[in-house]
Protein backbone atom coordinates (compact mmCIF):
# COMPACT_ATOMS: atom_id res chain seq x y z
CA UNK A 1 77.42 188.55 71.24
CA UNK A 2 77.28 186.47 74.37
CA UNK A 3 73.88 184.87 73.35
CA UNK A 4 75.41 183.59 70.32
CA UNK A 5 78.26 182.19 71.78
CA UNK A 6 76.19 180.37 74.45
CA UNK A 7 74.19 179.00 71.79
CA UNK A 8 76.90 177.86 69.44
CA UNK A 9 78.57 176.41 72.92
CA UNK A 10 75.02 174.63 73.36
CA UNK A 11 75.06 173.62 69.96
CA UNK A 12 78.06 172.23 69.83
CA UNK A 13 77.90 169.97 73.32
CA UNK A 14 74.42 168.44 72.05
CA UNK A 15 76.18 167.60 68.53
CA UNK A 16 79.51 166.30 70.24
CA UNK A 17 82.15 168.55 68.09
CA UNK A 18 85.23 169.37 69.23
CA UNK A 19 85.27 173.18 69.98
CA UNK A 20 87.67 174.27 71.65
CA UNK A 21 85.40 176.29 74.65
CA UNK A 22 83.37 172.57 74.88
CA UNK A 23 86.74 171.09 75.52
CA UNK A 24 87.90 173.40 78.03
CA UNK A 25 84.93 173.05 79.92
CA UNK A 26 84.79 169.64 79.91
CA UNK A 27 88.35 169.02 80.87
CA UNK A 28 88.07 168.95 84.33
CA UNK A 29 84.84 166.97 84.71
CA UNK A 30 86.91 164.81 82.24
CA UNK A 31 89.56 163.85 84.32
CA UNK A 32 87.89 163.33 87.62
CA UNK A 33 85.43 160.70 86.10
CA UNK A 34 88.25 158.67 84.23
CA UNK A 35 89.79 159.17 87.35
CA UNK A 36 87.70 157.68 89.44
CA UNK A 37 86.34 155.49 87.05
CA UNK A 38 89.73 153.66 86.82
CA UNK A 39 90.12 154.02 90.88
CA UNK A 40 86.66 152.01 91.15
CA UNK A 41 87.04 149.72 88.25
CA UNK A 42 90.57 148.52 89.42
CA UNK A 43 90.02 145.88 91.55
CA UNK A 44 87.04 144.63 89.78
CA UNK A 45 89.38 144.51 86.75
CA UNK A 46 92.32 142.62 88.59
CA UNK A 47 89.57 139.78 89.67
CA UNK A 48 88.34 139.47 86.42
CA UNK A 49 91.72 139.24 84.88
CA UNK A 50 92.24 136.57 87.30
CA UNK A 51 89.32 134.62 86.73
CA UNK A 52 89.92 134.76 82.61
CA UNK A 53 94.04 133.74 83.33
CA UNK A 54 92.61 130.76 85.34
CA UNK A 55 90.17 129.97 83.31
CA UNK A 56 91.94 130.37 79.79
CA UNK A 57 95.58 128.60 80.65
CA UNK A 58 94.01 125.97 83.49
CA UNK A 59 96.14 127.58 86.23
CA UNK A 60 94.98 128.99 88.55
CA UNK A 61 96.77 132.35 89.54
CA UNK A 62 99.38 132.71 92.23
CA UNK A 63 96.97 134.07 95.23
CA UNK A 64 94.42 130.85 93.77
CA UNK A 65 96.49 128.81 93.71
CA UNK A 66 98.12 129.17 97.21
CA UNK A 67 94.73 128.98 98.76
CA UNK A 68 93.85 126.19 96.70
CA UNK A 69 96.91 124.18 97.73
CA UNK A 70 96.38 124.95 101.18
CA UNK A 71 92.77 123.51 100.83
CA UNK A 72 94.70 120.88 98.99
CA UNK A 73 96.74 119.99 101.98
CA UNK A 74 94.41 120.28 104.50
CA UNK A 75 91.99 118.05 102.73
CA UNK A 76 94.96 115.55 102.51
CA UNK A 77 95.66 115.88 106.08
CA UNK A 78 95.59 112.30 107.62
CA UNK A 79 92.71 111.48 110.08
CA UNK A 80 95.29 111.50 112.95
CA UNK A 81 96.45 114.83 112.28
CA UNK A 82 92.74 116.26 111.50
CA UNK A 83 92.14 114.53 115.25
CA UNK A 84 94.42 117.04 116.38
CA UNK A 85 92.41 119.87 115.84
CA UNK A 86 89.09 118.31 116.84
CA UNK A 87 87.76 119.85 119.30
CA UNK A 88 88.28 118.67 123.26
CA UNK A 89 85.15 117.34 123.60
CA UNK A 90 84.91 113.99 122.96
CA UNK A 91 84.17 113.25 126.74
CA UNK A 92 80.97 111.30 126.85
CA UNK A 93 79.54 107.82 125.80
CA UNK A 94 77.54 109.43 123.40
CA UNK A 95 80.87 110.71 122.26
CA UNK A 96 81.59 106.92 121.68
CA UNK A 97 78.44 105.77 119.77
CA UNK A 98 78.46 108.31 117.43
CA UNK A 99 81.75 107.65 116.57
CA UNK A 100 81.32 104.34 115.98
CA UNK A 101 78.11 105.07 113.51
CA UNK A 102 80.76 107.22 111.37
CA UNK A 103 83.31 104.56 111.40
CA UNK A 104 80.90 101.76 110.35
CA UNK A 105 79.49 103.88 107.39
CA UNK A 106 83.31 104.56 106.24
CA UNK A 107 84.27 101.46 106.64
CA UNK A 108 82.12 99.09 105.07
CA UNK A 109 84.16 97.34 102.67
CA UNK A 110 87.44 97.24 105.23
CA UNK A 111 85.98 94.67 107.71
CA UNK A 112 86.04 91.40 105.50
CA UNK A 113 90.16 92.87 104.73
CA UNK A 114 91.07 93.31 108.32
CA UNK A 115 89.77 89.19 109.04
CA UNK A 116 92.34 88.06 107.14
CA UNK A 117 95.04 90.88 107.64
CA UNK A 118 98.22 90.04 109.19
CA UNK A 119 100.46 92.22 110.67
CA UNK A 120 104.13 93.04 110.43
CA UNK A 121 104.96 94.78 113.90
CA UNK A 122 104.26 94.76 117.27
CA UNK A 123 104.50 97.83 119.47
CA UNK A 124 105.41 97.66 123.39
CA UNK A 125 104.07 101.09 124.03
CA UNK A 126 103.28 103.12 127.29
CA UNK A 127 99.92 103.36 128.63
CA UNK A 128 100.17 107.89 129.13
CA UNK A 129 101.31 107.73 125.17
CA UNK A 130 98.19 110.21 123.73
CA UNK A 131 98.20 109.11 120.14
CA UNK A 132 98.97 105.54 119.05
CA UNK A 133 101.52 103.87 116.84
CA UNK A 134 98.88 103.39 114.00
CA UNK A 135 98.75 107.34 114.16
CA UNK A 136 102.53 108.33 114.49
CA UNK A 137 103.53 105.89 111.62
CA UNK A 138 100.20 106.27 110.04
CA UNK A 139 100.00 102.65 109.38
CA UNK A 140 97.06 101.07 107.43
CA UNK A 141 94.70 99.57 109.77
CA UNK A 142 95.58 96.15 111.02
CA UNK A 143 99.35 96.16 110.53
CA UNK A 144 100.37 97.12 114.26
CA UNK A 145 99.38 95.21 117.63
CA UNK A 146 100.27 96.89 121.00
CA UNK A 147 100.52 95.85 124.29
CA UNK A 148 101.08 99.11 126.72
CA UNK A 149 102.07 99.82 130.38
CA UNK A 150 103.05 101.99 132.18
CA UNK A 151 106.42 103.54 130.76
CA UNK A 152 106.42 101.03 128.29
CA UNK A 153 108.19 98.53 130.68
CA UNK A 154 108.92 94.56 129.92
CA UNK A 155 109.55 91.95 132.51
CA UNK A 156 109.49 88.57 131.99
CA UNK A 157 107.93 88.38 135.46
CA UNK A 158 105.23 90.40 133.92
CA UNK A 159 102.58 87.36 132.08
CA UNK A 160 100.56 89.80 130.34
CA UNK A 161 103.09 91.29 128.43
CA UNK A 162 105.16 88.06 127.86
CA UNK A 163 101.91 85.85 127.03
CA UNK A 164 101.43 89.28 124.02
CA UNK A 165 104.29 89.12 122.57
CA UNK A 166 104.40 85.60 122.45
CA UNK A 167 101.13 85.29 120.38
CA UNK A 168 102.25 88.35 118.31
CA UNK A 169 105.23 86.07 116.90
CA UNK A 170 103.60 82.83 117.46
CA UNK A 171 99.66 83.10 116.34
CA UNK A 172 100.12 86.15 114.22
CA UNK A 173 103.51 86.02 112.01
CA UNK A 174 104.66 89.49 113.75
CA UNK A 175 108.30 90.07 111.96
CA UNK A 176 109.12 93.13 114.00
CA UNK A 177 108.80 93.63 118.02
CA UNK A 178 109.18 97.74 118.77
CA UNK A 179 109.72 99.51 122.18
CA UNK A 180 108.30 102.70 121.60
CA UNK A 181 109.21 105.25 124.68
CA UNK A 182 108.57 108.88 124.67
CA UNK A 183 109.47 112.07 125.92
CA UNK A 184 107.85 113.81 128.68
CA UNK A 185 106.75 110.35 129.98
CA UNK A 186 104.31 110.37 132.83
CA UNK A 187 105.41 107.12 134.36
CA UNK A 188 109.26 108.01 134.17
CA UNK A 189 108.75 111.43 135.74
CA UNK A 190 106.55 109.59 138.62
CA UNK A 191 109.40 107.39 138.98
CA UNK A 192 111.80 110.89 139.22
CA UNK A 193 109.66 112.81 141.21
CA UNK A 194 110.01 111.75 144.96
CA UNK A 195 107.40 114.89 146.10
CA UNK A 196 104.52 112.90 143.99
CA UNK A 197 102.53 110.74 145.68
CA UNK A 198 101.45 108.38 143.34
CA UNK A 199 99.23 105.15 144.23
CA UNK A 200 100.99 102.51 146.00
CA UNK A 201 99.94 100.01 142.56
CA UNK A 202 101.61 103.00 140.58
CA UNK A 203 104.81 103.38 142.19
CA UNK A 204 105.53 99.58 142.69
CA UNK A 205 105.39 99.27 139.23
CA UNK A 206 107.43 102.17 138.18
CA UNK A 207 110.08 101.53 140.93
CA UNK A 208 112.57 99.68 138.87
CA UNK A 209 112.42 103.35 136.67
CA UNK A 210 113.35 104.29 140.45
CA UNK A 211 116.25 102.29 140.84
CA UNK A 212 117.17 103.27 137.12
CA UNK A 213 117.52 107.28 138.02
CA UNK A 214 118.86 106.95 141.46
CA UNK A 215 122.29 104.31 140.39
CA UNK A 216 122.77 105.31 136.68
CA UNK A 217 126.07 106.81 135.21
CA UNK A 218 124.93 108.04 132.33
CA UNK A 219 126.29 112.13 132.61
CA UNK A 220 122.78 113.95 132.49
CA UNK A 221 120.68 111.45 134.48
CA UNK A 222 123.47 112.12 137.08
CA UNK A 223 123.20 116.21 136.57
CA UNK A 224 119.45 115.61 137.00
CA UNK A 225 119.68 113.55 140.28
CA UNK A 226 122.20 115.87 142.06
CA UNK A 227 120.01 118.96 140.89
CA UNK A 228 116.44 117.41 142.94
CA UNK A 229 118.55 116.77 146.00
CA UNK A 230 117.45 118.78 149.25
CA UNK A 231 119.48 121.78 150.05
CA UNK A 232 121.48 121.96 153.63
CA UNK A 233 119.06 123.77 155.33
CA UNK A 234 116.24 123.38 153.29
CA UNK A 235 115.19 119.27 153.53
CA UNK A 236 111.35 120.44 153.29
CA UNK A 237 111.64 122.46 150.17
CA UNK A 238 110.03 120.62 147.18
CA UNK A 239 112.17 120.13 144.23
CA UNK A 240 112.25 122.18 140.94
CA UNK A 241 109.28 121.14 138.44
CA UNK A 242 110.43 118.49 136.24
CA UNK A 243 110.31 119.96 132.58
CA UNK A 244 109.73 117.48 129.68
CA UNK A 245 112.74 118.93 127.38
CA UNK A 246 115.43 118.13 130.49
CA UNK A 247 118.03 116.45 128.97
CA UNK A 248 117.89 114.08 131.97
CA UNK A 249 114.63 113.34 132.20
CA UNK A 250 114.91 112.56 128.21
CA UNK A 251 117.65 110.49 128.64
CA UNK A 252 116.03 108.34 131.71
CA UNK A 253 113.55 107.77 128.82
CA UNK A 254 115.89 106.42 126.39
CA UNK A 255 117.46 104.15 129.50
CA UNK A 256 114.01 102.75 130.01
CA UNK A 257 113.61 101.92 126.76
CA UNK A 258 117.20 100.28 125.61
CA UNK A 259 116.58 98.21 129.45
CA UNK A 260 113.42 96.74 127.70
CA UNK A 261 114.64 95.84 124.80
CA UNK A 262 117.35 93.90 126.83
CA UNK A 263 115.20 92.15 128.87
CA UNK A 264 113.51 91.12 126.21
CA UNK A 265 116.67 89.66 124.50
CA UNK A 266 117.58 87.96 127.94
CA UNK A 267 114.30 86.95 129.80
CA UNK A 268 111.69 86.44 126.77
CA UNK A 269 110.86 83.13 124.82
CA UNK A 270 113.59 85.42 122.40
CA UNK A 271 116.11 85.05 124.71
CA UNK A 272 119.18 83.27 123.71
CA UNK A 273 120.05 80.70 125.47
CA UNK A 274 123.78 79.77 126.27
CA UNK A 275 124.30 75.67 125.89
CA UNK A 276 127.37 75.09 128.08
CA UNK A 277 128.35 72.62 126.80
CA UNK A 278 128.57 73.32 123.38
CA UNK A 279 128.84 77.58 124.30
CA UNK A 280 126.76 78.69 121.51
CA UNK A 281 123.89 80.61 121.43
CA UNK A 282 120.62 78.95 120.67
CA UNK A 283 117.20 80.53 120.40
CA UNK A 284 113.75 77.92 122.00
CA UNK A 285 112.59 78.14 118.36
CA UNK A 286 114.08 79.61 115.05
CA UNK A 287 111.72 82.70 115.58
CA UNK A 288 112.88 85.47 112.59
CA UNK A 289 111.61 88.44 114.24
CA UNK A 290 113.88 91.46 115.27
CA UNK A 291 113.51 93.90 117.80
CA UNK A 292 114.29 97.62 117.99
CA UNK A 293 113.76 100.41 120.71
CA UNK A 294 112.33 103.74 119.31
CA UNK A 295 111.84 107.21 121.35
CA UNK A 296 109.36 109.35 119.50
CA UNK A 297 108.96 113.24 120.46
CA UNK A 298 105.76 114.73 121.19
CA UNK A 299 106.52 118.19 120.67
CA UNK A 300 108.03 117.39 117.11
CA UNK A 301 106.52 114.13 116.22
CA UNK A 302 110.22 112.66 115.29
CA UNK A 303 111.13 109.58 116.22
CA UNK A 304 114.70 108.18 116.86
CA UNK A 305 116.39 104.66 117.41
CA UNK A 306 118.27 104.06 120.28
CA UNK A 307 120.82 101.43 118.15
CA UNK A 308 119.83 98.63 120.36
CA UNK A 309 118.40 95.93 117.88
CA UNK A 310 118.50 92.45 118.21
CA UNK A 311 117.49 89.90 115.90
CA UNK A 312 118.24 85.91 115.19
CA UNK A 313 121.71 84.76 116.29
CA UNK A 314 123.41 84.72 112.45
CA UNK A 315 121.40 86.82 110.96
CA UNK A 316 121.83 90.56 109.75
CA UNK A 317 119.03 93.21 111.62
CA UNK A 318 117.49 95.29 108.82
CA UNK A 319 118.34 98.51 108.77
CA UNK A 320 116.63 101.18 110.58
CA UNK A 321 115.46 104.51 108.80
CA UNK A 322 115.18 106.26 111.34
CA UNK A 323 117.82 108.67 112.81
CA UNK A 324 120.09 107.42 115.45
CA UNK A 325 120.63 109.64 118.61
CA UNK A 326 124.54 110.17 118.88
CA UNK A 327 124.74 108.83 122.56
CA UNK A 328 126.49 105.26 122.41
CA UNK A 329 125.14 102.47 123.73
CA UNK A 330 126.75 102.42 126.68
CA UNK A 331 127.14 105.87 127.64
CA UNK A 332 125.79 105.65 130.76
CA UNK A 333 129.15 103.60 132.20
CA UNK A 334 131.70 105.11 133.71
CA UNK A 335 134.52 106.59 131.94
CA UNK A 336 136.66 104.43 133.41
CA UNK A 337 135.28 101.25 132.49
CA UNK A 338 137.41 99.16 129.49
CA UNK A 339 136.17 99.99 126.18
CA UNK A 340 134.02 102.48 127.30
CA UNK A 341 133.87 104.45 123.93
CA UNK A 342 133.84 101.29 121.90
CA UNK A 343 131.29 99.55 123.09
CA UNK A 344 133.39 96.18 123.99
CA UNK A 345 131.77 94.29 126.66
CA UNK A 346 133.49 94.04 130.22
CA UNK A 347 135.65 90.73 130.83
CA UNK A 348 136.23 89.40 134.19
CA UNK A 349 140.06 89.48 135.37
């Protein structure tokens, strides 16, 4: 009796019907291969399902398409950025020549351009400034000139400066002359910090910065200054570290840069002249070039005005885009000076 049912169970198996001992016994090796056939197979299906969705509708899916617009936006990353993350060391003249080899094989068609290109602005910059204006603004090469010092100073004592802005406006049709200070300035905190010993070249220079910090008014230069004085009883103890997000320090910055822009408006070939006899304003030459002070942020690459433009006596200043810090203009007076919150200029009695 049990032979035959062993052989009709054999039978059965090798013919594939459905009796019901063949099913019982393979109901359990049943389930655990569909089991793990679907636990092993379920990834592999997901992928492919992917790669038919993107390849049947053109889209690619949403974890595709995420990396692909990352890849997207790195690949569209400007050079200056993509500088950023290049590693530290470009430190040798080698470092220099091979450089140039890349930029002469990418550039090949840009050098007849740039012989005839003029450009539009002119950038007083400071000399500690890491990246340049043609990087912050990411201007097409050949729009921007600079001249740079040391905390982006103008005197009209100073030749080199004057004699480069002069042939910016004069020689190369220059419509716009920019200040550009910025925050965490070396030569402003040399200027602040007495304890520093800078060269005797650095710290004539900077010394009108000096002057700035130790008479201004302005309510956080002030908080600054009385915060770095010695301590009774402690005249040898160095003061605190000067940190580059001090609202003093940032606003000795913006000082710097609105003083300037006014000595460019008063001691420059832009200056404006007062006839006395006639008390108007007259420029040496109908020059139609404006000029702004900028701050720009290192941490967060923003840039600010400072709402100190000048331009031709008449004519209307452009506007400018960017956003406008809420100090006034002349803040840094004393509360009790006339007009002090609207900006009206002091009279004599």
């Amino acid at each position: 009796m049990l032979s035959t049912k062993l052989l009709i169970l054999l039978l059965t198996v090798s013919l594939g019907c459905s009796h019901p001992i063949a099913q019982r016994a393979n109901t359990k090796p049943s389930s655990t291969s569909s089991s793990v056939t679907s636990t092993t197979t379920s990834k592999p299906t997901s992928t492919s399902s992917i790669k038919s969705s993107s390849t049947s509708s053109g889209k690619p899916s949403s974890t595709t398409s995420a990396a692909t617009s990352t890849a997207a936006s790195v690949s569209a990353t400007p050079s200056a950025s993509a500088s950023l993350n290049a590693p530290s060391n470009f430190n040798t003249l080698n470092s220099l020549f091979e450089g140039n080899k890349k930029f002469r094989a990418g550039n090949k068609t840009a050098f007849d351009k740039l012989i005839t290109q003029q450009p539009s602005f002119m950038f007083l910059g400071c000399s500690d400034n890491r990246l340049s204006p043609g990087a912050i603004f990411q201007a097409p090469v050949g729009s921007i000139v600079s001249q740079t010092s040391i905390g982006n100073q103008y005197s009209g004592k100073d030749a080199s400066a004057d004699a480069a802005v002069s042939y910016a406006v004069d020689n190369l049709g220059v419509k716009h002359v920019i200040v550009l200070g910025h925050y965490g300035c070396k030569g402003v905190a040399a200027a602040i910090d007495s304890s520093s010993k800078p060269s005797s070249a650095v710290k004539k220079w900077v010394k009108p910065i000096a002057e700035m910090f130790a008479k201004s008014n302005r309510a956080e230069i002030k908080k600054l200054r009385d915060s770095r004085k010695p301590k009774r009883g402690k005249k040898n103890e160095a003061p605190p570290a000067l940190k580059a997000d001090d609202p003093g320090f940032r606003a000795l910055v913006e000082e710097n840069v609105k003083t300037s822009v006014k000595r460019l408006q008063t001691e420059s070939f832009l200056s404006q002249k007062s006839d006395k006899k006639s008390d108007k304003k007259t420029q040496h030459k109908d020059y139609d070039v404006y000029v702004h002070g900028l701050v720009y942020d290192e941490l967060s690459g923003e840039v600010s005005d400072l709402r100190v433009s000048f331009g031709p006596p008449g004519k209307k200043i452009p506007a400018v885009p960017f956003v406008a810090l809420a100090a006034a203009k002349n803040q840094h007076q004393p509360k009790w000076a006339p007009g002090f919150f609207k900006g009206k200029k002091l009279t004599k009695q």
